[in-house]
PDB file of N, CA and C in Angstrom:
ATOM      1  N   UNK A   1      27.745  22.722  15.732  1.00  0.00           N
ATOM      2  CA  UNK A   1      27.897  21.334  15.304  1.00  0.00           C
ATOM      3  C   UNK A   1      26.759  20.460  15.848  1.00  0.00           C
ATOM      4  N   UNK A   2      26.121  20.555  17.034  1.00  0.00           N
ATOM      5  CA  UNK A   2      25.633  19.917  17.716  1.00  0.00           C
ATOM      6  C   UNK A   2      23.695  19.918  16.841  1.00  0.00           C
ATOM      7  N   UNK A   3      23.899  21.082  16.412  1.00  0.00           N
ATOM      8  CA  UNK A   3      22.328  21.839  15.800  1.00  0.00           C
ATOM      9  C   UNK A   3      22.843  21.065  14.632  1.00  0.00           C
ATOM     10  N   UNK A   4      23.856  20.820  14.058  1.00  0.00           N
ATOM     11  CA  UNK A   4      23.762  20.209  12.583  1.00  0.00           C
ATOM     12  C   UNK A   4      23.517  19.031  12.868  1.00  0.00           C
ATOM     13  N   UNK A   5      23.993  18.145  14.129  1.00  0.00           N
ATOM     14  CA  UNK A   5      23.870  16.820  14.088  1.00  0.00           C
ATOM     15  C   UNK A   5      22.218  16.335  14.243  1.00  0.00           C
ATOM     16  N   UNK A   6      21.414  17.562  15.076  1.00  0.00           N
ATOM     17  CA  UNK A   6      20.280  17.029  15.868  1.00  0.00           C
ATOM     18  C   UNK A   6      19.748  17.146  14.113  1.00  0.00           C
ATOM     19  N   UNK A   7      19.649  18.239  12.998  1.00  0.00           N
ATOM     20  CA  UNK A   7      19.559  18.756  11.958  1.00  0.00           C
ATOM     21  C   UNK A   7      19.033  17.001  10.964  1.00  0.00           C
ATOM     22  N   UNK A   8      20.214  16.529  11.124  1.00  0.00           N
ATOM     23  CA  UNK A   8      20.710  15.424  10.181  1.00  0.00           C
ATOM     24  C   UNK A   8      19.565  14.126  10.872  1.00  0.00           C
ATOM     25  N   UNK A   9      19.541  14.386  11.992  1.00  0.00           N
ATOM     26  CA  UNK A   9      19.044  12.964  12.357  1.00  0.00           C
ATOM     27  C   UNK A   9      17.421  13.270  12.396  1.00  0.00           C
ATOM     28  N   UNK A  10      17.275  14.590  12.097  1.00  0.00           N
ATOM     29  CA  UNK A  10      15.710  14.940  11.924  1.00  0.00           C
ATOM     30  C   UNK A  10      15.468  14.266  10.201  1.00  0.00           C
ATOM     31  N   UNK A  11      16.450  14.779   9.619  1.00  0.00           N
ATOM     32  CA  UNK A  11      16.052  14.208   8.401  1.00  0.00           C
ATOM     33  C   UNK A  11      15.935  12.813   8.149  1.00  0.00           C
ATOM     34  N   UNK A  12      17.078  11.856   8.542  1.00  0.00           N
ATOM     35  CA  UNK A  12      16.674  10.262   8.591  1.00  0.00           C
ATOM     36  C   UNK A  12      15.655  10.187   9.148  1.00  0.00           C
ATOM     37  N   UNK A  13      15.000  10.880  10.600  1.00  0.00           N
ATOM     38  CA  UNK A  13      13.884  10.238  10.901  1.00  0.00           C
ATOM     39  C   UNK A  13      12.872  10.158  10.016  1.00  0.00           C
ATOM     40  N   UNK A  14      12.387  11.873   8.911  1.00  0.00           N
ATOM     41  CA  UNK A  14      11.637  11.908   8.361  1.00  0.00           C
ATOM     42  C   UNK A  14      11.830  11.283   7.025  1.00  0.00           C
ATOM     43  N   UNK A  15      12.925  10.905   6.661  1.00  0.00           N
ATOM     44  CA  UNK A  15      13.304  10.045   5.223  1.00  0.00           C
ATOM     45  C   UNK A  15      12.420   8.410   6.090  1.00  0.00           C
ATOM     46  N   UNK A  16      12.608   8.059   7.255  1.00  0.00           N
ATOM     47  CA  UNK A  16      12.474   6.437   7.389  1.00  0.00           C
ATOM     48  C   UNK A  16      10.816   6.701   7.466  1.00  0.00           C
ATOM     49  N   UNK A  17      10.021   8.035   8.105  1.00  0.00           N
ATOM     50  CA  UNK A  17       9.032   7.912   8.298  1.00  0.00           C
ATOM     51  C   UNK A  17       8.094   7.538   6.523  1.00  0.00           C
ATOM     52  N   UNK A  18       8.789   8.670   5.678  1.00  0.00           N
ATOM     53  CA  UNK A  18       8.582   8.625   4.075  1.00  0.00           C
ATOM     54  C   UNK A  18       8.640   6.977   3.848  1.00  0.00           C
ATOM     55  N   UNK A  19       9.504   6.073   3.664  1.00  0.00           N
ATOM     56  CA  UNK A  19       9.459   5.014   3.426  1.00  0.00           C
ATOM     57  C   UNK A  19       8.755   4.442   4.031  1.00  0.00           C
ATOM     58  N   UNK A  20       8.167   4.265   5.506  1.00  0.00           N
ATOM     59  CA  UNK A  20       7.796   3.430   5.874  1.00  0.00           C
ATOM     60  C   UNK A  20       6.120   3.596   5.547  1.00  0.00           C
ATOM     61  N   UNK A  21       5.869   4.971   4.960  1.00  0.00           N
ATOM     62  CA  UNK A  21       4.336   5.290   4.700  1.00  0.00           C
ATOM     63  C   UNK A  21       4.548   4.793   3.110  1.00  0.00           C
ATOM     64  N   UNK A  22       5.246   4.958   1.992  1.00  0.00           N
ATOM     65  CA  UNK A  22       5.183   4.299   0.671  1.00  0.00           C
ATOM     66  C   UNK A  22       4.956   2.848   0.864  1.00  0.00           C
ATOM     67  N   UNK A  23       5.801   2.161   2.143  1.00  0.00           N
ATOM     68  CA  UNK A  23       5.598   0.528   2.319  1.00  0.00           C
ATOM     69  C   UNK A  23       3.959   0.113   2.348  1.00  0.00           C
ATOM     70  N   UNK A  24       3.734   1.136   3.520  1.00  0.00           N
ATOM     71  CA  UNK A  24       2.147   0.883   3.780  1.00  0.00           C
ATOM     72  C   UNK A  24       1.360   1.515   2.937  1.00  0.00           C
ATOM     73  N   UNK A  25       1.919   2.315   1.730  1.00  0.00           N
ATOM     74  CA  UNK A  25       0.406   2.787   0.791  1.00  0.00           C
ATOM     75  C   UNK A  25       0.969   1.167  -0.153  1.00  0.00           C
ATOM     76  N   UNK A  26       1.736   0.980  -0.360  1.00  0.00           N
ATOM     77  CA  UNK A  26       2.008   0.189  -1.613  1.00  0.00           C
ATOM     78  C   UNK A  26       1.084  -1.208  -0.997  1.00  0.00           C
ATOM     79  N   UNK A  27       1.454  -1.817   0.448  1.00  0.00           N
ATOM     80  CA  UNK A  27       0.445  -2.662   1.006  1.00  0.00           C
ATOM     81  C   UNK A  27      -0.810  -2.898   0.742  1.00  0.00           C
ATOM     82  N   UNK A  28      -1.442  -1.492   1.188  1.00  0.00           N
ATOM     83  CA  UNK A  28      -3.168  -0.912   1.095  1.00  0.00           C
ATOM     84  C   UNK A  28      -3.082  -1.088  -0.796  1.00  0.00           C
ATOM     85  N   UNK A  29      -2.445  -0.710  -1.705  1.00  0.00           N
ATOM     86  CA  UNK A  29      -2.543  -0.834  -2.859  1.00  0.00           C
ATOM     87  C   UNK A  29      -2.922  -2.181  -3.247  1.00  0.00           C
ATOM     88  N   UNK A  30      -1.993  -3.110  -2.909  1.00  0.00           N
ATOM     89  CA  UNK A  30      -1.886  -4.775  -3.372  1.00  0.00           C
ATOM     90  C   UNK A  30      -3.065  -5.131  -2.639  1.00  0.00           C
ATOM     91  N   UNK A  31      -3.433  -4.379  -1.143  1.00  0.00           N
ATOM     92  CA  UNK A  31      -4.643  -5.297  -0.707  1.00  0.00           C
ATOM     93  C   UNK A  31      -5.679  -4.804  -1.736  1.00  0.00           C
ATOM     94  N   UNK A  32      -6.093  -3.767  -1.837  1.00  0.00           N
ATOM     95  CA  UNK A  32      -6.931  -3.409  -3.042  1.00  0.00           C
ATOM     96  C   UNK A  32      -7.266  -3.981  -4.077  1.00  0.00           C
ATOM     97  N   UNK A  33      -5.837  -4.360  -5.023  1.00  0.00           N
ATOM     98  CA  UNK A  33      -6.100  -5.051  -6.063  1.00  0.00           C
ATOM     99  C   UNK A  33      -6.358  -6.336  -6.037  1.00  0.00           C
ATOM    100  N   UNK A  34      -6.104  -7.234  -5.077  1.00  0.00           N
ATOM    101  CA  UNK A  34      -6.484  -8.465  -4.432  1.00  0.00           C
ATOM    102  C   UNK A  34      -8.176  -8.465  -4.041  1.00  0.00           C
ATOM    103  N   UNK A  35      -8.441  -7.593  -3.385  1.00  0.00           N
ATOM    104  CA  UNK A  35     -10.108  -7.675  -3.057  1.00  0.00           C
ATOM    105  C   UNK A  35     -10.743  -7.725  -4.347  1.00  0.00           C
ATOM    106  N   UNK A  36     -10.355  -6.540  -4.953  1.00  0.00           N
ATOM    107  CA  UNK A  36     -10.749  -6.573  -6.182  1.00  0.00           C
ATOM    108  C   UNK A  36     -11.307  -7.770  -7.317  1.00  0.00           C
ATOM    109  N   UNK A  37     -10.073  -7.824  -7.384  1.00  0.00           N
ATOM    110  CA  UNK A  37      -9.725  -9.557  -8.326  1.00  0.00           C
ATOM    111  C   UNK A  37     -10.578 -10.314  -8.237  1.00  0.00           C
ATOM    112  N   UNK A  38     -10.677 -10.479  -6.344  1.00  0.00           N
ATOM    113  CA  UNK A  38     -11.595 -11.692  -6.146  1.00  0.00           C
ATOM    114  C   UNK A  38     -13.007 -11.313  -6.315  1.00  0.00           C
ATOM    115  N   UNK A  39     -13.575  -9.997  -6.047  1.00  0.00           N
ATOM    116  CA  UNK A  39     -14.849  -9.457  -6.530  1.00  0.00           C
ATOM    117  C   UNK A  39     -15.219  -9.510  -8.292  1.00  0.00           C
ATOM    118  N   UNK A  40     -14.117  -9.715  -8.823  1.00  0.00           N
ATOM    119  CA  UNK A  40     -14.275  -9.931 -10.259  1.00  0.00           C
ATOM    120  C   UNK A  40     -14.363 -11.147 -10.921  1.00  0.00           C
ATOM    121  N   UNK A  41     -13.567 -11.896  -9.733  1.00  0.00           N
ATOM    122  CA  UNK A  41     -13.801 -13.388  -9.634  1.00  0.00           C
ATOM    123  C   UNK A  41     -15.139 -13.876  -9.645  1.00  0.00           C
ATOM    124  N   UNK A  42     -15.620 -13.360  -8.088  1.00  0.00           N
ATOM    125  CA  UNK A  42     -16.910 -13.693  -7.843  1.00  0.00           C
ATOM    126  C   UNK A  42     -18.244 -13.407  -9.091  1.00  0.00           C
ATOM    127  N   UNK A  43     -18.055 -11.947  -9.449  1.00  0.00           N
ATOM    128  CA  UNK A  43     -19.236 -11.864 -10.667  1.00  0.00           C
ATOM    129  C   UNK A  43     -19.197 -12.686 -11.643  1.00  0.00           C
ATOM    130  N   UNK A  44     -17.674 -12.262 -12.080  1.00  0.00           N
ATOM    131  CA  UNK A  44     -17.777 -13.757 -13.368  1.00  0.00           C
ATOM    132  C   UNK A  44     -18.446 -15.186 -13.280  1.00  0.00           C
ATOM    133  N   UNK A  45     -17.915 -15.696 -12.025  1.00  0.00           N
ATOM    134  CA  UNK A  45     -18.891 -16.606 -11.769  1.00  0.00           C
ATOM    135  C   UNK A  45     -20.399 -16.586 -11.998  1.00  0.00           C
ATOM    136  N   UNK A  46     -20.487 -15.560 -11.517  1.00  0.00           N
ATOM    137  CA  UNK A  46     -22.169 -15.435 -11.254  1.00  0.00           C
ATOM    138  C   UNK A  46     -22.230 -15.855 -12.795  1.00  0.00           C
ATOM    139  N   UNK A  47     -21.791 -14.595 -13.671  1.00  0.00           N
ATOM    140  CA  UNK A  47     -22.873 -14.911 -15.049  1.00  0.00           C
ATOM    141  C   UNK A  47     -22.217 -15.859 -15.482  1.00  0.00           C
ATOM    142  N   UNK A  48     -21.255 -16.722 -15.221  1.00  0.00           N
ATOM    143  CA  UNK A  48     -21.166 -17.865 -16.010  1.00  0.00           C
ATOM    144  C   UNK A  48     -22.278 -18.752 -15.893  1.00  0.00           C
ATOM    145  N   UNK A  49     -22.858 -19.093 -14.131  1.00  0.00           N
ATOM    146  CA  UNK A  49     -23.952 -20.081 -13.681  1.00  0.00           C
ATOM    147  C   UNK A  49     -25.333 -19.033 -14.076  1.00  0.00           C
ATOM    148  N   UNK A  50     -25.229 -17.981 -14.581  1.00  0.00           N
ATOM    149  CA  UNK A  50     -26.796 -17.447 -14.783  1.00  0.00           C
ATOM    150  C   UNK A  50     -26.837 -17.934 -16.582  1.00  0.00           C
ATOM    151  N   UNK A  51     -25.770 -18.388 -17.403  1.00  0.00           N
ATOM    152  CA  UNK A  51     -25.709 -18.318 -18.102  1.00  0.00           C
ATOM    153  C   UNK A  51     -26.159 -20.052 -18.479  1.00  0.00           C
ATOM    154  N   UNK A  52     -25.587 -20.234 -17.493  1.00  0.00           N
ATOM    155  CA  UNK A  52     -25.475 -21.629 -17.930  1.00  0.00           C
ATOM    156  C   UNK A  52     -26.689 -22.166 -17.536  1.00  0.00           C
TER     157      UNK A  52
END
């Protein structure tokens, strides 16, 4: 009983570790698309004022 319990609480640990690494890829994701954005931001600008 005692091997099933240590068993069980190995798995929550590694289920909370799983979530807590999807939290932080999904983070690193949004920061990504945010840098991004604003780098797309920034060019557009550019050729709008090279344009203009």
């Amino acid at each position: 009983k005692l091997a099933r319990l240590k068993a069980e609480e190995e798995v929550k640990k590694r289920e909370r570790v799983c979530e807590e690494g999807k939290k932080l890829e999904q983070r690193y994701t949004t920061l990504l698309n945010v840098e991004g954005t604003q780098e797309n931001l920034v060019w557009l600008m550019i050729e709008k004022l090279l344009k203009f």
